[in-house]
PDB file of N, CA and C in Angstrom:
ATOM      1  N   UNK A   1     -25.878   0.049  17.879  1.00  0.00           N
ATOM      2  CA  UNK A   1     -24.740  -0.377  17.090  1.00  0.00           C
ATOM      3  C   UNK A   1     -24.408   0.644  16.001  1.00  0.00           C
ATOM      4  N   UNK A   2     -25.689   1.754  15.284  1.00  0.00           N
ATOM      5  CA  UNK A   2     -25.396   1.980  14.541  1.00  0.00           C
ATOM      6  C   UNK A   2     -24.527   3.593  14.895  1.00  0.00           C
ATOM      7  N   UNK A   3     -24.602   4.068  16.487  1.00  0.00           N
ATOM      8  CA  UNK A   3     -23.752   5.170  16.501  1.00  0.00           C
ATOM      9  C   UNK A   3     -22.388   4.689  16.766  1.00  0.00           C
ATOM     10  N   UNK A   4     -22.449   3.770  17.269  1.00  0.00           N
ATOM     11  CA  UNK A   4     -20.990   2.887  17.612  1.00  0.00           C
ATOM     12  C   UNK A   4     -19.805   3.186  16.413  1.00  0.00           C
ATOM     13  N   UNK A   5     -20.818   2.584  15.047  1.00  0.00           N
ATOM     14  CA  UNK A   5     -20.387   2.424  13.885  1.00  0.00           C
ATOM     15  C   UNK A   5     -20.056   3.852  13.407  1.00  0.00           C
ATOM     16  N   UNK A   6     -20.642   4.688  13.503  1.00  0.00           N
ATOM     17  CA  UNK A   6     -20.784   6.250  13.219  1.00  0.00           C
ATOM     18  C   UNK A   6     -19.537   6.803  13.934  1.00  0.00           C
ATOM     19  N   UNK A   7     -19.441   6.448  15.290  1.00  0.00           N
ATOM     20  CA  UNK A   7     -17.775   6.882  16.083  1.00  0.00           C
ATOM     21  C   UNK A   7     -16.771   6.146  15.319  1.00  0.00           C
ATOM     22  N   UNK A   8     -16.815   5.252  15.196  1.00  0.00           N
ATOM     23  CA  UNK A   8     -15.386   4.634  14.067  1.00  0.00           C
ATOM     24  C   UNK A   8     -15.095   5.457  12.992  1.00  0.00           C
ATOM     25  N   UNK A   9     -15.976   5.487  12.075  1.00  0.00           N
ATOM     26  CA  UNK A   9     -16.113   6.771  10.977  1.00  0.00           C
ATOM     27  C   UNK A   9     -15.136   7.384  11.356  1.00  0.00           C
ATOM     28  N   UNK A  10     -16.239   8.227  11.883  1.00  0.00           N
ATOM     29  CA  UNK A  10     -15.192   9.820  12.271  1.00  0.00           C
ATOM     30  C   UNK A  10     -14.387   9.996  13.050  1.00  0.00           C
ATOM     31  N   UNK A  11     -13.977   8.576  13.649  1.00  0.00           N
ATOM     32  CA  UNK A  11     -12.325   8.982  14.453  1.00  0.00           C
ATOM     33  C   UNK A  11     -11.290   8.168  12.974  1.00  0.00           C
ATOM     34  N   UNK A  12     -12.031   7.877  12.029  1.00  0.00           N
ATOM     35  CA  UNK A  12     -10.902   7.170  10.827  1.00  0.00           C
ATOM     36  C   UNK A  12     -11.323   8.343   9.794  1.00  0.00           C
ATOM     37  N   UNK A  13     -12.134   9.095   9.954  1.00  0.00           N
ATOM     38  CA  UNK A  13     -12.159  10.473   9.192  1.00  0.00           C
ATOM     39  C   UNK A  13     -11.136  11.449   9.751  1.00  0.00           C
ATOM     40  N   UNK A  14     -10.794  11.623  11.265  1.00  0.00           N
ATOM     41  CA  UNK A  14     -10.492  12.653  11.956  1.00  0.00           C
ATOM     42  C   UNK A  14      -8.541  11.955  11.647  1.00  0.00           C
ATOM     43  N   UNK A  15      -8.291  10.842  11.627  1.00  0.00           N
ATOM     44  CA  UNK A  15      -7.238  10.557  11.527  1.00  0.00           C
ATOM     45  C   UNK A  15      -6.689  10.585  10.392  1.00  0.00           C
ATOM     46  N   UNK A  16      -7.749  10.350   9.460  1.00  0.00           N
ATOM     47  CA  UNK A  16      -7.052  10.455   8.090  1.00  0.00           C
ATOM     48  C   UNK A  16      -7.324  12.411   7.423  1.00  0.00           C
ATOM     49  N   UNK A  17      -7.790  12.680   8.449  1.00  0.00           N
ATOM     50  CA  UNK A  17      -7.652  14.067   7.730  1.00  0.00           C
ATOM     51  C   UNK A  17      -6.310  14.971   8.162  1.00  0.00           C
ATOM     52  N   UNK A  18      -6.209  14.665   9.541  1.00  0.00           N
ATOM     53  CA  UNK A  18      -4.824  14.798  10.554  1.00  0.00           C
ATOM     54  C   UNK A  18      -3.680  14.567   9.373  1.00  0.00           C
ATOM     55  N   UNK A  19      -3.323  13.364   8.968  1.00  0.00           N
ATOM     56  CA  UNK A  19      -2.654  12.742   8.145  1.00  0.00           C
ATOM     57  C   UNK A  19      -2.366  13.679   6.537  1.00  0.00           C
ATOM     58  N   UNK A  20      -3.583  13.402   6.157  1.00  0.00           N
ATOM     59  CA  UNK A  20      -3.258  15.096   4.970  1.00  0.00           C
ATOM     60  C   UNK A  20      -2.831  16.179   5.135  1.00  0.00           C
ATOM     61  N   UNK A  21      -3.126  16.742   6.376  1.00  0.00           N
ATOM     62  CA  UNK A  21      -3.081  18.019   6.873  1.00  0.00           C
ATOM     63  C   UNK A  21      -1.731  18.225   6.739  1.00  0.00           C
ATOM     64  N   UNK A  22      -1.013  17.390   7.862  1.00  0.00           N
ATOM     65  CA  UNK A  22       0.422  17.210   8.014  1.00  0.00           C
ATOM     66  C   UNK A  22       1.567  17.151   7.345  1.00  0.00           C
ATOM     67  N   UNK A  23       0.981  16.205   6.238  1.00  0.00           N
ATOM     68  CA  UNK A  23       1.678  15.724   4.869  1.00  0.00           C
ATOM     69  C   UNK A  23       1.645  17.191   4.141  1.00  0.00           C
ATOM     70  N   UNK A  24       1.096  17.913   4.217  1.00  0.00           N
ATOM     71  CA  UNK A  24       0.643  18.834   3.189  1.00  0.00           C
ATOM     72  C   UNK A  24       1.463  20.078   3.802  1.00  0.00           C
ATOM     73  N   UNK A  25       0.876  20.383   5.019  1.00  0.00           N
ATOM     74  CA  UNK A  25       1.910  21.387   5.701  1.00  0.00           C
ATOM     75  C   UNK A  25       3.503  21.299   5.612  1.00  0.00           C
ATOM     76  N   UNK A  26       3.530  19.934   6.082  1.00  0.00           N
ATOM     77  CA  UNK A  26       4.797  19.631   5.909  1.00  0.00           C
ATOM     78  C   UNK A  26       5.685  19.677   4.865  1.00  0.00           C
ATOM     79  N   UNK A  27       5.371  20.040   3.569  1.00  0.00           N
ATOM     80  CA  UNK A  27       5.699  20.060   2.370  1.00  0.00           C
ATOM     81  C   UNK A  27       5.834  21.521   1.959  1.00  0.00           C
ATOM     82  N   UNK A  28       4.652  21.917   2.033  1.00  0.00           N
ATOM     83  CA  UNK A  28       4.509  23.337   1.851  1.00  0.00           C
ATOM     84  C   UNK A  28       5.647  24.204   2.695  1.00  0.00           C
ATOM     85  N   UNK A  29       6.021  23.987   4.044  1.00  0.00           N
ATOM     86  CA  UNK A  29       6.840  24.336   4.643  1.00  0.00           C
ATOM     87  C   UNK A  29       8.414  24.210   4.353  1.00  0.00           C
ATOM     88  N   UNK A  30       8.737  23.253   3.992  1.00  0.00           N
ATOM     89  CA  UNK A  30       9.609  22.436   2.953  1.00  0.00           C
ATOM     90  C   UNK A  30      10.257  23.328   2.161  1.00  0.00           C
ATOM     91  N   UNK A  31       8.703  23.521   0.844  1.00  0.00           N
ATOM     92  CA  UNK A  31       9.235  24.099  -0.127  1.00  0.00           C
ATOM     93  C   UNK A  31       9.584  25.650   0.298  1.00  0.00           C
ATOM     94  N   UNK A  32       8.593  26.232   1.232  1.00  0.00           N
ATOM     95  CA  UNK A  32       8.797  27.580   1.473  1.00  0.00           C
ATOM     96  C   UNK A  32      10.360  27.975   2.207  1.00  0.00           C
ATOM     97  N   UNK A  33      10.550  26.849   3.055  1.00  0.00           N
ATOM     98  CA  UNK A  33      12.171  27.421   3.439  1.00  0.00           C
ATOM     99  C   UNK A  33      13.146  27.397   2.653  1.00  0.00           C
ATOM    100  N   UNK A  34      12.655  26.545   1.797  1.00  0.00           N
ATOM    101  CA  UNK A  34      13.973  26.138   0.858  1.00  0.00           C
ATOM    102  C   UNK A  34      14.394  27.225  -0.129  1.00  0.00           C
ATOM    103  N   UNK A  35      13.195  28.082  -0.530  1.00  0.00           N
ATOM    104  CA  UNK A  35      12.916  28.952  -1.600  1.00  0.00           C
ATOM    105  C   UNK A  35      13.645  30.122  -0.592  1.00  0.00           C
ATOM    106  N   UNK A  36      13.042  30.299   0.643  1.00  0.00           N
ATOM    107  CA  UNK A  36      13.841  31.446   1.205  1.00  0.00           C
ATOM    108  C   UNK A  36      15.347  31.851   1.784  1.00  0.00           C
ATOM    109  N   UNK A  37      15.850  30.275   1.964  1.00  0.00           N
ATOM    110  CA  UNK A  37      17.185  30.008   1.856  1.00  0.00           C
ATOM    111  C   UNK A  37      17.970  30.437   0.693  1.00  0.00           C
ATOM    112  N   UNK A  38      16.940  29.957  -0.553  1.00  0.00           N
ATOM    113  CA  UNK A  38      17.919  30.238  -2.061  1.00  0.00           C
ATOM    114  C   UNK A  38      17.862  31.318  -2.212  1.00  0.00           C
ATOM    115  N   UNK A  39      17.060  32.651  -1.775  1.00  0.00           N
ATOM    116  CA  UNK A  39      16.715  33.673  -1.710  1.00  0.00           C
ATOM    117  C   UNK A  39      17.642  34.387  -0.896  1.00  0.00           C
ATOM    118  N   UNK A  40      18.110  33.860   0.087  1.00  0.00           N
ATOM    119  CA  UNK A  40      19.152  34.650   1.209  1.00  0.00           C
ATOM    120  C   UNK A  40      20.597  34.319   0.497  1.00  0.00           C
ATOM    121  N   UNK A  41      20.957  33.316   0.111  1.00  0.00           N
ATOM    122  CA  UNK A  41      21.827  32.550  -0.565  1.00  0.00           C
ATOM    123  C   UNK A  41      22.302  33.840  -1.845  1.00  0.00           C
ATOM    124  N   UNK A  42      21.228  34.253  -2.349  1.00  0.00           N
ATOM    125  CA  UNK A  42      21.787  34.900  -3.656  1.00  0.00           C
ATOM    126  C   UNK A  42      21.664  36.335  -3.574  1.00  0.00           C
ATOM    127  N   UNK A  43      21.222  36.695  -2.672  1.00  0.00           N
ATOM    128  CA  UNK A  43      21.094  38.385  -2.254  1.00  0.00           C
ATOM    129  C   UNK A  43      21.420  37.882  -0.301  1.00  0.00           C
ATOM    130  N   UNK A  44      22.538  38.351   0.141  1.00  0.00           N
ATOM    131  CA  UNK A  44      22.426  38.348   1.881  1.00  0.00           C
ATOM    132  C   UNK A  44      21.864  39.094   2.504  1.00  0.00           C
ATOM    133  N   UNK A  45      22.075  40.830   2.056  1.00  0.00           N
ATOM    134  CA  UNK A  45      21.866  41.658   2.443  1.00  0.00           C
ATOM    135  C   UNK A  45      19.687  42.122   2.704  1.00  0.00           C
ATOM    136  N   UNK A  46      18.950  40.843   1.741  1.00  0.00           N
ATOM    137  CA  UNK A  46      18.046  40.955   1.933  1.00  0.00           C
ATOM    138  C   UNK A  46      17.187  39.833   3.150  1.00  0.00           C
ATOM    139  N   UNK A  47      17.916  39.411   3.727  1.00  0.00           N
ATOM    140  CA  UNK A  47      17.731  38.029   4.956  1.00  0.00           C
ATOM    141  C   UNK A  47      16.821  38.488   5.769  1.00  0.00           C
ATOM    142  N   UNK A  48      17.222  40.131   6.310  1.00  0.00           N
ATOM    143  CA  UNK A  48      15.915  40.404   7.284  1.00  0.00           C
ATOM    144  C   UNK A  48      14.312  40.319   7.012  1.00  0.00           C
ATOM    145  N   UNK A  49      14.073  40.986   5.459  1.00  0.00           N
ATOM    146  CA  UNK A  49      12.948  40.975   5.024  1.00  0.00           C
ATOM    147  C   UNK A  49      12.547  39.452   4.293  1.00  0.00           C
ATOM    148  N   UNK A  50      13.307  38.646   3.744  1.00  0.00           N
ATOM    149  CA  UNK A  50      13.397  37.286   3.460  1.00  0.00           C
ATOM    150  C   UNK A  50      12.717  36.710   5.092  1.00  0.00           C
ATOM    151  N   UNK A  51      13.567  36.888   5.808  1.00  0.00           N
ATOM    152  CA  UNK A  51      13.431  36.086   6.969  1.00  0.00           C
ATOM    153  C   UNK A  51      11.602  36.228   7.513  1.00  0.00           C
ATOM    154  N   UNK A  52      11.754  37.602   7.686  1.00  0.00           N
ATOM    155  CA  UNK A  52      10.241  38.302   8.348  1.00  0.00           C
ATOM    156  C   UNK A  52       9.033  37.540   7.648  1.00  0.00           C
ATOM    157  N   UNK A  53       9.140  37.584   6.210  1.00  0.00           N
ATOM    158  CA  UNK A  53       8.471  37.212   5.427  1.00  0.00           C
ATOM    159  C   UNK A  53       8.145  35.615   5.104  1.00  0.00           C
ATOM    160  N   UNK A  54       9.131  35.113   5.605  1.00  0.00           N
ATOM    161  CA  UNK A  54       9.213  33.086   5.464  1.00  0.00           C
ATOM    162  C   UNK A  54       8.210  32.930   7.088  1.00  0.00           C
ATOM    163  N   UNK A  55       8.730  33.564   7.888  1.00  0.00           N
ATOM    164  CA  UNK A  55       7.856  33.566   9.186  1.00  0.00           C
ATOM    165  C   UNK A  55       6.488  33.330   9.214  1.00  0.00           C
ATOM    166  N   UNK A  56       6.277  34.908   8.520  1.00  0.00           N
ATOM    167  CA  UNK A  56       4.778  35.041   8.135  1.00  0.00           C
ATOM    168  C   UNK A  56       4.065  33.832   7.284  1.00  0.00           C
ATOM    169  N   UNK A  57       4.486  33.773   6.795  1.00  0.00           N
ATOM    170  CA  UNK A  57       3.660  32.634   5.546  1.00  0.00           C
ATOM    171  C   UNK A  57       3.735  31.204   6.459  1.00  0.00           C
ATOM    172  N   UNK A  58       5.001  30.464   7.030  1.00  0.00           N
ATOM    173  CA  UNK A  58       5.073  29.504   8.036  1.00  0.00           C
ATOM    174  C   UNK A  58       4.073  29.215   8.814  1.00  0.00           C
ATOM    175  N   UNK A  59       3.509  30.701   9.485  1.00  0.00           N
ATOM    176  CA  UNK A  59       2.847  30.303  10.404  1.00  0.00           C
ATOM    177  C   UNK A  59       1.029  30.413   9.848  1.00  0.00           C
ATOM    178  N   UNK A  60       1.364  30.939   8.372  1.00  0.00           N
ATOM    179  CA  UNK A  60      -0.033  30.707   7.435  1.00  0.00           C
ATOM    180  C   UNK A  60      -0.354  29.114   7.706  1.00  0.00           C
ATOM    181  N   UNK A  61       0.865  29.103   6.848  1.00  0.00           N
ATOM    182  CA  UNK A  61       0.917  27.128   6.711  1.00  0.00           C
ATOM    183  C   UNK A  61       0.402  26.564   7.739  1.00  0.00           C
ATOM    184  N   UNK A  62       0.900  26.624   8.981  1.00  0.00           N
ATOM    185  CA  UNK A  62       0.894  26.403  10.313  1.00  0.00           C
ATOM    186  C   UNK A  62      -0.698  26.478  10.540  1.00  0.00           C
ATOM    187  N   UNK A  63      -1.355  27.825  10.116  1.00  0.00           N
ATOM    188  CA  UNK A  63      -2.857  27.783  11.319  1.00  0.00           C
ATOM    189  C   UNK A  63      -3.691  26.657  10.355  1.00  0.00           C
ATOM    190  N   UNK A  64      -3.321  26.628   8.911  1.00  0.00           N
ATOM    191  CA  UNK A  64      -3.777  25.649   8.385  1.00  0.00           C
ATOM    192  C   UNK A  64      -3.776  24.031   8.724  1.00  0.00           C
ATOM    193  N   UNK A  65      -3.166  23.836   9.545  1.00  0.00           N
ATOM    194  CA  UNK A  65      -3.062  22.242  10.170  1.00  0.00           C
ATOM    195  C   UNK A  65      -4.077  22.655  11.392  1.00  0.00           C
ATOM    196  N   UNK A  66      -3.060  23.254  12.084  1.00  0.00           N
ATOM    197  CA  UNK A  66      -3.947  23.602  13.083  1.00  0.00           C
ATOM    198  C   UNK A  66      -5.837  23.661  13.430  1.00  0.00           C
ATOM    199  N   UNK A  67      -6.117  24.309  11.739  1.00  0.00           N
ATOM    200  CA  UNK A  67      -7.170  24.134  11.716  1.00  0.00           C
ATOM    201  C   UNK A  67      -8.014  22.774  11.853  1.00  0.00           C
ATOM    202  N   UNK A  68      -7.361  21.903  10.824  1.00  0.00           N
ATOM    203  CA  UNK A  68      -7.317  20.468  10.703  1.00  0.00           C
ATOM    204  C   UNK A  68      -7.552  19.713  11.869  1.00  0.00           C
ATOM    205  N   UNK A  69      -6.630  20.203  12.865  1.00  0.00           N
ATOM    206  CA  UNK A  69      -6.712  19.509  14.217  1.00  0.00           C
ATOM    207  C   UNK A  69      -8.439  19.776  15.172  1.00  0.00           C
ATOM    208  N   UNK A  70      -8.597  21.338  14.471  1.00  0.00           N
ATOM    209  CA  UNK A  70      -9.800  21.563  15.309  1.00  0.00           C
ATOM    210  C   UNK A  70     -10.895  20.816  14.570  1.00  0.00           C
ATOM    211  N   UNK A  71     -10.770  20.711  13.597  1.00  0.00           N
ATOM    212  CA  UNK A  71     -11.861  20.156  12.678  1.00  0.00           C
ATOM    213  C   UNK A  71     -12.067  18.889  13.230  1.00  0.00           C
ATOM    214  N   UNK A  72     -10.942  17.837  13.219  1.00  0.00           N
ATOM    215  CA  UNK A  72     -10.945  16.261  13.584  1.00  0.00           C
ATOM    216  C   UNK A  72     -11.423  16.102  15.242  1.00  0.00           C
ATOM    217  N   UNK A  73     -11.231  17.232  15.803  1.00  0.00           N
ATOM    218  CA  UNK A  73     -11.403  16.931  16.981  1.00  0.00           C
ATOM    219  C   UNK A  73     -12.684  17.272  17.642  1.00  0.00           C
ATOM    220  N   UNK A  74     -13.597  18.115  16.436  1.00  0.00           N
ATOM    221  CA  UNK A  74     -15.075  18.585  16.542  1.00  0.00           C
ATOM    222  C   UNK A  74     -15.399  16.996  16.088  1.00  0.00           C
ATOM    223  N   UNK A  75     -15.220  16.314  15.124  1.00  0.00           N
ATOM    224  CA  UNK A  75     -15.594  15.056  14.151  1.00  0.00           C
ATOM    225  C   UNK A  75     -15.599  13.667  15.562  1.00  0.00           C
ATOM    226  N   UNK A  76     -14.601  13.618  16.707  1.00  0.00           N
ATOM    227  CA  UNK A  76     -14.463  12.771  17.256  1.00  0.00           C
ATOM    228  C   UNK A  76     -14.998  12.941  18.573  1.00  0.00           C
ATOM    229  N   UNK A  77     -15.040  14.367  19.375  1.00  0.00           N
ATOM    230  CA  UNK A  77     -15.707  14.751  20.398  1.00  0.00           C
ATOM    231  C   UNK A  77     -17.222  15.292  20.281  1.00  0.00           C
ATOM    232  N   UNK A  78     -17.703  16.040  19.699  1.00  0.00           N
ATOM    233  CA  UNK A  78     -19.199  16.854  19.382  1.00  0.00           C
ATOM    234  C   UNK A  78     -19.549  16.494  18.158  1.00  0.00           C
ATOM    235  N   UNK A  79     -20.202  15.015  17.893  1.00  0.00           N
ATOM    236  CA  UNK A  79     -20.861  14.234  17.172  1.00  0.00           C
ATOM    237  C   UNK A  79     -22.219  14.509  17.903  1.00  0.00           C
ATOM    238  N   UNK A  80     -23.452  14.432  17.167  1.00  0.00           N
ATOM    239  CA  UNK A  80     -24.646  14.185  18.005  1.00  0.00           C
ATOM    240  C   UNK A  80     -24.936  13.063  18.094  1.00  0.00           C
ATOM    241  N   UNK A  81     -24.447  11.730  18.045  1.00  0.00           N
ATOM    242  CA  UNK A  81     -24.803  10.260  18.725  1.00  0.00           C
ATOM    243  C   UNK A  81     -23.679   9.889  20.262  1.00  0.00           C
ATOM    244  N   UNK A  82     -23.137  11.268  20.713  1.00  0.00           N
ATOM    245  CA  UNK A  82     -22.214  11.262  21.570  1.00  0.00           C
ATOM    246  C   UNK A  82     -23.085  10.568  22.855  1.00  0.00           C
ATOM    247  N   UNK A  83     -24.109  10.652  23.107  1.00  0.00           N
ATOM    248  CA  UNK A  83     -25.151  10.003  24.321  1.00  0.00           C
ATOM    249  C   UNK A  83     -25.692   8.741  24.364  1.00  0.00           C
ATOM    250  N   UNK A  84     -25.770   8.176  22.431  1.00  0.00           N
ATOM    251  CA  UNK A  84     -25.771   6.861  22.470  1.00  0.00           C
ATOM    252  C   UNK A  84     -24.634   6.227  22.375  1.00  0.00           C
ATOM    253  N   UNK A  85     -23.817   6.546  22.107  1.00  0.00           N
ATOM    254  CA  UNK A  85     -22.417   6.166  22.247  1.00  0.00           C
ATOM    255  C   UNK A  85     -21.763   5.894  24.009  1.00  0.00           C
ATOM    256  N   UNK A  86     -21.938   6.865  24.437  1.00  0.00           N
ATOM    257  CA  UNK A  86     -21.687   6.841  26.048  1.00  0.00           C
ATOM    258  C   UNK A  86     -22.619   5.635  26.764  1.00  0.00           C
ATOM    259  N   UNK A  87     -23.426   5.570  26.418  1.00  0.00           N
ATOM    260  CA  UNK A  87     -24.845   4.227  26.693  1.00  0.00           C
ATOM    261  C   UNK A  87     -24.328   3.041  26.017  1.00  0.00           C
ATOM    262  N   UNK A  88     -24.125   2.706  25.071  1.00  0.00           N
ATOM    263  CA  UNK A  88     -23.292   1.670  24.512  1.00  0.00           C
ATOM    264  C   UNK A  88     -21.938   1.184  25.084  1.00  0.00           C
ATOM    265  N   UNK A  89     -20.965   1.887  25.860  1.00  0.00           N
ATOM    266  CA  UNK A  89     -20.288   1.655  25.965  1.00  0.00           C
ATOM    267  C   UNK A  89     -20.110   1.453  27.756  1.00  0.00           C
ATOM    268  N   UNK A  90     -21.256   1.862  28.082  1.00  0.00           N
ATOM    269  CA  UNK A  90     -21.081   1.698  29.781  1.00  0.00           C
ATOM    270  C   UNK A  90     -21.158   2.998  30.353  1.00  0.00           C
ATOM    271  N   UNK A  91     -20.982   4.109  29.882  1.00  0.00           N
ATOM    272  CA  UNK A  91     -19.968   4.849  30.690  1.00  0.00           C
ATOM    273  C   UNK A  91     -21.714   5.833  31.055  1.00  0.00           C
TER     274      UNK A  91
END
């Protein structure tokens, strides 16, 4: 019962970290286009290097969730009670 209990955990760890991740990226991304819009907005002629540069950082933002995802998904798949868990449940 008690790895059973241990898989709940960390699939309500792995979901609620998903959940920050997202929220957070999602914001950060937000603010970063918005800033590079006002940036193209008040100089045009600088859009290419504006642009190149919002990319880059985006996809900063970006490996940062990403990471998140690998993290939650180490937390819910490669637990070490993964064998009493599989025994508990039938399988």
């Amino acid at each position: 019962m008690e790895a059973l209990q241990f898989f709940v955990v960390s699939s309500f760890a792995a979901a609620l970290a998903i959940a920050i991740a997202a929220f957070g990226c999602g914001i950060a991304q937000g603010m970063g286009l918005k800033s590079a819009v006002e940036g193209i907005a008040r100089n045009p002629e600088s859009s290419g290097k504006v642009t190149v540069t919002m990319l880059i950082g985006l996809a900063m933002i970006e490996s940062l969730c990403i990471y998140a995802l690998v993290i939650s998904l180490i937390l819910i798949y490669a637990h070490p009670q993964a064998a009493a868990i599989a025994k508990l449940l039938g399988a």
